[in-house]
Protein backbone atom coordinates (compact mmCIF):
# COMPACT_ATOMS: atom_id res chain seq x y z
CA UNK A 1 0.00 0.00 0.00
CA UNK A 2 1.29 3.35 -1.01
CA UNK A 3 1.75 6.17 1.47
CA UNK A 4 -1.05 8.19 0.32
CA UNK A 5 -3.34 5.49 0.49
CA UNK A 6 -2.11 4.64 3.54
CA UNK A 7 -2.62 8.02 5.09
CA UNK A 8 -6.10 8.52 3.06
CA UNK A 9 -7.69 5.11 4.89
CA UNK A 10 -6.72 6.67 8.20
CA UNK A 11 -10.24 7.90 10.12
CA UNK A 12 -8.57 11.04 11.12
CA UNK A 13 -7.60 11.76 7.63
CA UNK A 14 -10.79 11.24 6.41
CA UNK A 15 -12.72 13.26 8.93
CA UNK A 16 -10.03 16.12 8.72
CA UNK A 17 -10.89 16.23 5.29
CA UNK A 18 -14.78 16.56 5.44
CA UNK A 19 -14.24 19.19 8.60
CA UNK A 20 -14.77 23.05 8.33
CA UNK A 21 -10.68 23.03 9.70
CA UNK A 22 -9.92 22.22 5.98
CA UNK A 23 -12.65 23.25 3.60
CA UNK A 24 -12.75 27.05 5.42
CA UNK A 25 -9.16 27.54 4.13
CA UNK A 26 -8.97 25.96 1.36
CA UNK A 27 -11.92 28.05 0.12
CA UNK A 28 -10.32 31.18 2.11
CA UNK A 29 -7.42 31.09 -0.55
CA UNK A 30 -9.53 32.41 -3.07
CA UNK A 31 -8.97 36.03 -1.27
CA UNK A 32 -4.69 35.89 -1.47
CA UNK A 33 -4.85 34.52 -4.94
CA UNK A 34 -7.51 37.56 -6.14
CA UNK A 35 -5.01 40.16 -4.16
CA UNK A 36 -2.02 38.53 -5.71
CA UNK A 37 -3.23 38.40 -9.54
CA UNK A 38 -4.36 42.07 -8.85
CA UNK A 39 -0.40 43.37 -8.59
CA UNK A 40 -0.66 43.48 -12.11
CA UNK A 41 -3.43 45.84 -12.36
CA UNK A 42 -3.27 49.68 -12.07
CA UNK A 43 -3.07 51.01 -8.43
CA UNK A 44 -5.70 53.22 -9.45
CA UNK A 45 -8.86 50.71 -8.86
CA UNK A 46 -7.28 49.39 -5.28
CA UNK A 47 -10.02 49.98 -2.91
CA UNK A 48 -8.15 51.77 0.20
CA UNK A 49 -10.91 51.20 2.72
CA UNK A 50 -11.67 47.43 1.47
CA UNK A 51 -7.77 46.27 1.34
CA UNK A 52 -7.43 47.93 5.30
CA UNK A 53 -10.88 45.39 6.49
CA UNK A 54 -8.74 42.47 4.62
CA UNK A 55 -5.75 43.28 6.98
CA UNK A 56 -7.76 43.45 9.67
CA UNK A 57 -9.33 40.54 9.01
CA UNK A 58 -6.90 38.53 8.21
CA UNK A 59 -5.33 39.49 11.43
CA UNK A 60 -7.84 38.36 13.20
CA UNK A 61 -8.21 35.19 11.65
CA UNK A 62 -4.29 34.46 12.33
CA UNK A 63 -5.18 34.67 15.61
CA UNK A 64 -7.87 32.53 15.17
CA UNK A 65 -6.37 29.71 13.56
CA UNK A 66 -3.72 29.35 16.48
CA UNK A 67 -6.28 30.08 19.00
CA UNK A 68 -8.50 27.71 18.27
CA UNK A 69 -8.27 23.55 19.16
CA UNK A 70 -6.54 21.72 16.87
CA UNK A 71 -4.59 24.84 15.39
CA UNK A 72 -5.80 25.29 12.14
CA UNK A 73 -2.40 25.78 10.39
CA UNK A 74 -3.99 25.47 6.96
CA UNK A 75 -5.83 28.87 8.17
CA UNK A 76 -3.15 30.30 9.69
CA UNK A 77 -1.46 30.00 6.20
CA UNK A 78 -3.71 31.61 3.50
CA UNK A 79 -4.39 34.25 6.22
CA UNK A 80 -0.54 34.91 6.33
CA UNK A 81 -0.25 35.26 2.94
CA UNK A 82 -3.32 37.69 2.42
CA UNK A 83 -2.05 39.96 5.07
CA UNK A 84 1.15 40.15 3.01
CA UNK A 85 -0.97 40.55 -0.28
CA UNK A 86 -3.22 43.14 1.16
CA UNK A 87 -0.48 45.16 3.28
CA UNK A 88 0.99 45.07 -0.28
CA UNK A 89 -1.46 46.21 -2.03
CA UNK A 90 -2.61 49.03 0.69
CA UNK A 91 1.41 50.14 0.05
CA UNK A 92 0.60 50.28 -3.62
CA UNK A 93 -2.96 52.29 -2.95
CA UNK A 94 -0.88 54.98 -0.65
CA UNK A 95 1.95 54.99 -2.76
CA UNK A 96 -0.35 56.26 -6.17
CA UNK A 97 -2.58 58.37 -4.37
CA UNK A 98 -0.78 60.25 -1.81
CA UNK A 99 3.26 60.19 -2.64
CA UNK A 100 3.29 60.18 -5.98
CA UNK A 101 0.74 62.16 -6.68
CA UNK A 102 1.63 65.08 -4.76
């Protein structure tokens, strides 16, 4: 029996799998991947006000995800990377409208 299948036919595996402690994230990373393909698009349409909830938001769930029992590491990952999408992209949004604008 391979490893995978190994791990797969485990109970735990199989109930991890069908929990909210992995569908939440993996459905969460839709957020970091939209904030990521935006870098390529003009600074102009960043929404300052929506891109500071994100951050807060994902700061919140960071906490969250190491909070909460079993840490939800999966969480705790796409909510790292948005913060670092979004604090990018809020950089971007200040950076066009108020420095080099001026």
């Amino acid at each position: 029996m391979s490893v995978a299948k190994k791990i797969l036919s485990q109970k735990e595996t199989r109930e991890w799998l069908m929990s909210t402690h992995f569908w939440g994230p993996v459905l969460n990373w839709g957020i970091p991947i939209a904030a990521i393909s935006d870098f390529k698009k003009s600074p102009e349409i960043i929404s300052g006000n929506m891109t500071l909830a994100l951050i807060v938001y994902s700061m919140a769930f960071l906490r969250f995800a190491v909070k909460v029992q079993p840490r939800n590491m999966l969480l705790f990952g796409c909510h790292t990377v948005n913060l670092t999408a979004q604090i990018i992209q809020e950089t971007r949004f200040i950076n066009y409208h108020y420095i080099q604008n001026k």
